[in-house]
C-alpha atoms as a PDB file:
ATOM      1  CA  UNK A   1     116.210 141.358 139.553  1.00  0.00           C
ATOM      2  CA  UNK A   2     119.815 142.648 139.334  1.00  0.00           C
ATOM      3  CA  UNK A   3     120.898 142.763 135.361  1.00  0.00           C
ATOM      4  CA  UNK A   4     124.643 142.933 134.673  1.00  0.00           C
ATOM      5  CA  UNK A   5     126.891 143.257 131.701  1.00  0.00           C
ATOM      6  CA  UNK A   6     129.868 141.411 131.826  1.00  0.00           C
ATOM      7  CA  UNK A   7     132.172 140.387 128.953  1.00  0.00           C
ATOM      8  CA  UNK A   8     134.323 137.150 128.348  1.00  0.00           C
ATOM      9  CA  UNK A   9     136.554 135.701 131.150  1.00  0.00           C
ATOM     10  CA  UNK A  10     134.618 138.469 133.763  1.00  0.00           C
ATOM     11  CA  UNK A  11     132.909 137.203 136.713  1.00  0.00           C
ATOM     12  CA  UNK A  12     130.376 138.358 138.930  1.00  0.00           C
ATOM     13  CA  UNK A  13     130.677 136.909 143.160  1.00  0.00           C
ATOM     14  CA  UNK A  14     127.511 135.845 145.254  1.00  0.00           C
ATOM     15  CA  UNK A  15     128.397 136.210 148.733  1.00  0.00           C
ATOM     16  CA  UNK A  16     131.570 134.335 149.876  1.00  0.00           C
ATOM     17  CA  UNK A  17     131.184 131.287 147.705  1.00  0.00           C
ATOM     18  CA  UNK A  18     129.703 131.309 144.594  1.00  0.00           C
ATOM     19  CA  UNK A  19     131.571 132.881 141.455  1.00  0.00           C
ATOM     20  CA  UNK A  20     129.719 133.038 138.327  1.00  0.00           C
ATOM     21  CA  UNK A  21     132.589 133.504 135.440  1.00  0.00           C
ATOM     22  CA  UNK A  22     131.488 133.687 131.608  1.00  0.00           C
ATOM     23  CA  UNK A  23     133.225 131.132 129.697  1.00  0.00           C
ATOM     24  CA  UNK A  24     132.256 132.333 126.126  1.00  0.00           C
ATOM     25  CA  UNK A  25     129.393 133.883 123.674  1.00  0.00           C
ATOM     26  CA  UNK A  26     128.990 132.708 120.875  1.00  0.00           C
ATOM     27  CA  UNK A  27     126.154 133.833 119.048  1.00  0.00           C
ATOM     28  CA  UNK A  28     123.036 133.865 121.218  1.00  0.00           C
ATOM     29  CA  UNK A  29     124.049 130.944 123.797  1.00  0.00           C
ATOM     30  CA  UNK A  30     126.438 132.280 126.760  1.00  0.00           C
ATOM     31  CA  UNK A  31     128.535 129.575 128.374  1.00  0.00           C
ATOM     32  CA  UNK A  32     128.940 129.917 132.370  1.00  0.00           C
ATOM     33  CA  UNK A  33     131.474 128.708 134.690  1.00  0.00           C
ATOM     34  CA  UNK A  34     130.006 128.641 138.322  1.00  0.00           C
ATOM     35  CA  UNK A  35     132.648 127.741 140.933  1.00  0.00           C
ATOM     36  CA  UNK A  36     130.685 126.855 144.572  1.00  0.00           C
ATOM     37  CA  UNK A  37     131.158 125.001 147.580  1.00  0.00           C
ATOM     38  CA  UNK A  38     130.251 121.063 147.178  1.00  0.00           C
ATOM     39  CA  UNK A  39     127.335 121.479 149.509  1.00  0.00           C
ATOM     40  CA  UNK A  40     125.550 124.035 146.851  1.00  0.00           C
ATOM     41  CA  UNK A  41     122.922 122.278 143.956  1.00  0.00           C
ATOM     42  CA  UNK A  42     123.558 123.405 141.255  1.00  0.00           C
ATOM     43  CA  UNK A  43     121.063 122.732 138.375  1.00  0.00           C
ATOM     44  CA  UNK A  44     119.691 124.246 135.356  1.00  0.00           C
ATOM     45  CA  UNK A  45     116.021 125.844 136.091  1.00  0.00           C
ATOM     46  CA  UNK A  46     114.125 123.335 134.245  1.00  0.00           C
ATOM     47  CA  UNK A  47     115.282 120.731 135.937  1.00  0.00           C
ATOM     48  CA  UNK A  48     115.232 121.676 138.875  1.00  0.00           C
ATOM     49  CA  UNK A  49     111.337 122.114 138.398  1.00  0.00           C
ATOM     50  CA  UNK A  50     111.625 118.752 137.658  1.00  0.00           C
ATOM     51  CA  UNK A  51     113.163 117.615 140.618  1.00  0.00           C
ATOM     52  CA  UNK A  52     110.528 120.046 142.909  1.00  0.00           C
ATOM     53  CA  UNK A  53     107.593 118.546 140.939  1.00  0.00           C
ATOM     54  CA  UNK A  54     108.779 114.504 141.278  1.00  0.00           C
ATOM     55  CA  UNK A  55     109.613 115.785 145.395  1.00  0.00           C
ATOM     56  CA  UNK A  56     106.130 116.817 145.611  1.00  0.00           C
ATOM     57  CA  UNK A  57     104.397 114.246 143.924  1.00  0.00           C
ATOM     58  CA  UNK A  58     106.105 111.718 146.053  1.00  0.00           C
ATOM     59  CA  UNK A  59     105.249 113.642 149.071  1.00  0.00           C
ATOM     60  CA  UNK A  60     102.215 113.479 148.135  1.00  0.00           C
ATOM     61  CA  UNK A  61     101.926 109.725 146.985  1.00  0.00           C
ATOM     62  CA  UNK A  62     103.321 108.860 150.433  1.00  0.00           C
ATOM     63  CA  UNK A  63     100.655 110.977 152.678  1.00  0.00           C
ATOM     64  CA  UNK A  64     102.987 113.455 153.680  1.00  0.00           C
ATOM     65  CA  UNK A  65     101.125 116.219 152.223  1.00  0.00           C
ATOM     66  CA  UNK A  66      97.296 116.385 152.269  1.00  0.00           C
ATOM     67  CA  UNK A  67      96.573 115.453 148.435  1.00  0.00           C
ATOM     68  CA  UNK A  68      94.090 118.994 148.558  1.00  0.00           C
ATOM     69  CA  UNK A  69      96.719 121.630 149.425  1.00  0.00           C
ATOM     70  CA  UNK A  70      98.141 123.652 146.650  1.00  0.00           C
ATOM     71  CA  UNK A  71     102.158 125.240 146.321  1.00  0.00           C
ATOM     72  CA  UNK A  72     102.764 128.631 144.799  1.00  0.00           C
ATOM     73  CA  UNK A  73     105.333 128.854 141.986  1.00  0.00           C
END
């Protein structure tokens, strides 16, 4: 895991596309400004566990995927 400092209004870049800018502290929550191509998903973590969990379930539900085989998280 990479672990930067940055400061208000400084950014960091992920490849090409994807700026990550901090918007503002304030106190112990950090607002974030991510700027990325339309075709990137962008969602908070526990959601998209959400989303993973209801995709698997209905994989599952529709016989896709043998009921019996596990995923690693």
């Amino acid at each position: 895991m990479l672990i930067l400092t940055r400061k208000r209004d400084e950014s960091i870049q992920i490849g090409d596309g994807i700026e990550v800018k901090i918007v503002s502290v304030e106190g112990d929550q950090v607002k974030l400004g991510i700027d990325a191509p339309q075709h990137v998903d962008i969602h908070r973590k526990e959601i998209y566990e959400c989303i993973e969990e209801e995709n698997r379930v209905a994989a599952i539900s529709s016989g896709k995927i043998p009921s019996q085989l596990t995923f690693d998280e």
